[in-house]
Protein backbone atom coordinates (compact mmCIF):
# COMPACT_ATOMS: atom_id res chain seq x y z
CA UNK A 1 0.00 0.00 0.00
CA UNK A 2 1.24 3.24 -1.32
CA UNK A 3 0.70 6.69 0.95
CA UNK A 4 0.07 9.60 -0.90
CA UNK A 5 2.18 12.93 0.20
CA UNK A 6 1.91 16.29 -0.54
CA UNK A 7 5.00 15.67 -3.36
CA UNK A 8 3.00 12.52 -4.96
CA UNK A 9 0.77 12.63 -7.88
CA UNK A 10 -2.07 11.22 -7.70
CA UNK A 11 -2.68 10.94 -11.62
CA UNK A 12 0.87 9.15 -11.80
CA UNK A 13 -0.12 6.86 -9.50
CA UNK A 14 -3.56 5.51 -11.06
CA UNK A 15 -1.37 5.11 -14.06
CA UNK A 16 0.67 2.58 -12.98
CA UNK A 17 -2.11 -0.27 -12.79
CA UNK A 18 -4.91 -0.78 -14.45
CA UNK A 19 -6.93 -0.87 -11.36
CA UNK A 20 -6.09 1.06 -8.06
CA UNK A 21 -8.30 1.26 -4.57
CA UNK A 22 -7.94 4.56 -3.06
CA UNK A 23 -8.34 4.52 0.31
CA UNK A 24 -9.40 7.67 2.50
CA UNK A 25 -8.40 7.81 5.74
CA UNK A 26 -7.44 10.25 8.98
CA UNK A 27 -5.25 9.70 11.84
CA UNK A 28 -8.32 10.96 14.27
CA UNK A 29 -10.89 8.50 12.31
CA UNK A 30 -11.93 5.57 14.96
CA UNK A 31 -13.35 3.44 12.18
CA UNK A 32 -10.36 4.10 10.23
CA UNK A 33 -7.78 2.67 12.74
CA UNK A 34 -10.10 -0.78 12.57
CA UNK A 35 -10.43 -0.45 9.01
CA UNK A 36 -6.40 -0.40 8.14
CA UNK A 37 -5.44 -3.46 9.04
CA UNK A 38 -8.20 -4.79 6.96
CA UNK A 39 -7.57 -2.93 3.63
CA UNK A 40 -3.82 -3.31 4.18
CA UNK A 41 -4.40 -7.90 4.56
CA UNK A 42 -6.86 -7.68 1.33
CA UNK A 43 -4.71 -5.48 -0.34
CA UNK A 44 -1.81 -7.59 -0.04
CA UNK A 45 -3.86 -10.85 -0.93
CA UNK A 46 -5.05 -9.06 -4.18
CA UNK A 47 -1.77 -7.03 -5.25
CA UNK A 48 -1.84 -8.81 -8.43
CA UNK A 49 -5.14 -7.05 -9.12
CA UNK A 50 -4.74 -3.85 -8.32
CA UNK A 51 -2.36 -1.10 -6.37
CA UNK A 52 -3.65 0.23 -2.98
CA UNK A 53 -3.12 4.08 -2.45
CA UNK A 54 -3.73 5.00 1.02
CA UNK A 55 -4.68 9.03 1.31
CA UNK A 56 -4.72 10.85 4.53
CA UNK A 57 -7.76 13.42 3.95
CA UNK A 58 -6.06 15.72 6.17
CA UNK A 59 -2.23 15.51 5.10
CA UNK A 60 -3.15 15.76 1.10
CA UNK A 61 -6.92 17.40 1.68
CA UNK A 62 -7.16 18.70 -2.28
CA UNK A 63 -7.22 15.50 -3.25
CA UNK A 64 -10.05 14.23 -1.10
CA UNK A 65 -11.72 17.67 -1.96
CA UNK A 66 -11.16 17.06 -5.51
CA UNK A 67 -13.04 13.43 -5.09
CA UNK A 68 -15.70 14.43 -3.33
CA UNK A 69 -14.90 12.53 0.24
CA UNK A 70 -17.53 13.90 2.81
CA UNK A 71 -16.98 10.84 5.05
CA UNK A 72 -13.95 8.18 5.94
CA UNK A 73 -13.23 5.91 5.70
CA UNK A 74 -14.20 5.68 1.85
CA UNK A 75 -12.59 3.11 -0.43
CA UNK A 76 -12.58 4.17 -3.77
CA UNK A 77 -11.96 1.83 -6.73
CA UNK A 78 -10.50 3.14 -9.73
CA UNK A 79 -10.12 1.73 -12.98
CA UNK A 80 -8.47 3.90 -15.85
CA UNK A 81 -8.85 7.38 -13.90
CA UNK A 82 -12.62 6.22 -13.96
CA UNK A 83 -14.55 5.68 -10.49
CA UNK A 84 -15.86 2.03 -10.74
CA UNK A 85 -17.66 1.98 -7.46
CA UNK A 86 -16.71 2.88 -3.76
CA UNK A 87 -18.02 1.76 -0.12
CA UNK A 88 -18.24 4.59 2.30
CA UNK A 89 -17.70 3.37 6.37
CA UNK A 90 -16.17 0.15 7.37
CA UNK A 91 -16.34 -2.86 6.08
CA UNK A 92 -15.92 -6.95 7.23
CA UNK A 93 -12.65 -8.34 5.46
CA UNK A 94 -15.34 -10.92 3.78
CA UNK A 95 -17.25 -8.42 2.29
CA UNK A 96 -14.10 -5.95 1.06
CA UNK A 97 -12.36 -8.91 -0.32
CA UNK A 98 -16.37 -9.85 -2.38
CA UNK A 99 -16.59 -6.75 -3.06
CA UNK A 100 -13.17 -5.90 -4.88
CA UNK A 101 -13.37 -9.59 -6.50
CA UNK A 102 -16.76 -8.90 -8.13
CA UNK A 103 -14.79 -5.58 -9.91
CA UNK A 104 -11.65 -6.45 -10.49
């Protein structure tokens, strides 16, 4: 899982897979500490599918502004700069791991 800085580009970074999960996040977000550990396990089952960029809305917060983020944690999937679909709150490793199956 990649963190996005303030230095990163966020349009490089979709480039360099086909698919990428985008994963909005703050340091002072309960569900967010419970939810890490989660996306961090699927993401490292299903690295062949897709890249995992993990975005602080706080540290980087024109990029959450620029996707629309009202709530985290939000995972985001992204397929060709394109939004495929995204789950706002927490979610059951089951269900993340379904979920990102059915669209990848």
């Amino acid at each position: 899982m990649k963190k996005l800085t303030l230095t990163d580009s966020i349009d490089e970074l979709l480039r360099e897979n086909e698919y990428s999960l985008l994963y909005f996040t703050a340091s002072w977000c309960g569900p967010c500490k419970s939810m890490s550990p989660i996306v961090e396990g699927v993401s490292g089952l299903m690295s062949d599918r897709f890249s995992t960029i993990k975005i602080d809305v706080d540290t980087v917060a024109q990029v959450a502004s620029d996707y629309g983020i009202r709530s985290v944690p939000t995972l985001m999937l992204v397929k060709d700069d394109v939004i495929i679909d995204q789950r706002v709150g927490g979610l059951p490793p089951q269900q993340l791991m379904q979920w990102l199956e059915r669209l990848t």
